[in-house]
Protein backbone atom coordinates (compact mmCIF):
# COMPACT_ATOMS: atom_id res chain seq x y z
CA UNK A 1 132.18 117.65 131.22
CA UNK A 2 132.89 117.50 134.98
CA UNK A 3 135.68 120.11 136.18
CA UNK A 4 138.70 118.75 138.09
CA UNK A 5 137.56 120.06 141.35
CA UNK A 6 134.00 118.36 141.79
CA UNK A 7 135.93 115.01 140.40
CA UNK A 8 138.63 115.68 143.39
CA UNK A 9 135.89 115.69 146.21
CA UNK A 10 133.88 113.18 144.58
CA UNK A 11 133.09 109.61 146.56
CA UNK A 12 131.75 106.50 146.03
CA UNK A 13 128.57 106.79 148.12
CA UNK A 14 128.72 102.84 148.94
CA UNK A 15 132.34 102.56 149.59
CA UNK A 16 133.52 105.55 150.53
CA UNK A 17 135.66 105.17 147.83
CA UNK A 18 138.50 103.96 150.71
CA UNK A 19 139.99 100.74 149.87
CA UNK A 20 141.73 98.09 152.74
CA UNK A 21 145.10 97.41 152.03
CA UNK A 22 147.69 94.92 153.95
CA UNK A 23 151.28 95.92 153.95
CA UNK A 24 154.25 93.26 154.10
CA UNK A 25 154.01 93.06 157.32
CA UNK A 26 150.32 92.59 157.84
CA UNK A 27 148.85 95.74 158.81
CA UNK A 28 145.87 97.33 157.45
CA UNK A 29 145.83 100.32 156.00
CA UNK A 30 142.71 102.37 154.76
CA UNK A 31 143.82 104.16 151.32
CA UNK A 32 141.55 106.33 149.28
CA UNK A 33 140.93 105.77 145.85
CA UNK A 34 139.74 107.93 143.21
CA UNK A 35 136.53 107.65 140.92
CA UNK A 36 137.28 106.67 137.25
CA UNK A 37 135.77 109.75 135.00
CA UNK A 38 135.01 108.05 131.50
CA UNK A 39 133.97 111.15 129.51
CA UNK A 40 133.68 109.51 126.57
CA UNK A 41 130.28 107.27 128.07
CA UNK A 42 129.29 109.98 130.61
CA UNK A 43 130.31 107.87 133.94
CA UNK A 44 132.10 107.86 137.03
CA UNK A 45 133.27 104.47 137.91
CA UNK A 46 134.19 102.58 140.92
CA UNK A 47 136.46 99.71 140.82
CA UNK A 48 136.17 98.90 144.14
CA UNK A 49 132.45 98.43 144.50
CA UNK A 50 132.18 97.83 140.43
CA UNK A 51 129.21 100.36 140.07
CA UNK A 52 128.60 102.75 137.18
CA UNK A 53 127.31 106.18 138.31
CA UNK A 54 125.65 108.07 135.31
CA UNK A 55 126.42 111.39 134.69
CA UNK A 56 123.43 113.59 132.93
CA UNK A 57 123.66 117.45 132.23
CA UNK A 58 127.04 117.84 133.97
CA UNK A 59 125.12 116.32 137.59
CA UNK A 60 126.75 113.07 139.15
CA UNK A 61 123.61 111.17 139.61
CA UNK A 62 125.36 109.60 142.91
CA UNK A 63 122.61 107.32 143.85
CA UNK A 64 123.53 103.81 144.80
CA UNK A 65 120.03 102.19 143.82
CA UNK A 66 120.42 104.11 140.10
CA UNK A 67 124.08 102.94 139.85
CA UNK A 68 125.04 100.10 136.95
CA UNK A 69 127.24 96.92 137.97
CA UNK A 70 129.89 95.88 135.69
């Protein structure tokens, strides 16, 4: 199981995990969204980018060419 501090500096290596956002008014705004830790399957998740990342013996494998669409 990851501890809350790795999952806290943890990114999306792809993305950044930063998301683009428009306000009412039209302007952008860059806001940063977290990984999704499903400890259940092992996996960080990205909803922006919709990769998997695999998690094995506590490591993040963080590798964009080993992650999983969904």
């Amino acid at each position: 199981m990851l501890n809350q501090e790795l999952l806290d500096i943890l990114a999306c290596p792809k993305c950044k995990s930063e998301q683009t956002v428009k306000d009412a008014d039209g302007n952008e705004e860059t806001k940063q969204v977290d990984l999704e830790y499903d400890r259940e399957n092992n996996l960080l998740i990205c909803n922006i980018c919709r990769l998997k990342y695999r998690i094995e013996d506590d490591i993040p494998i963080m590798l964009i060419d080993e992650a999983e669409s969904f």
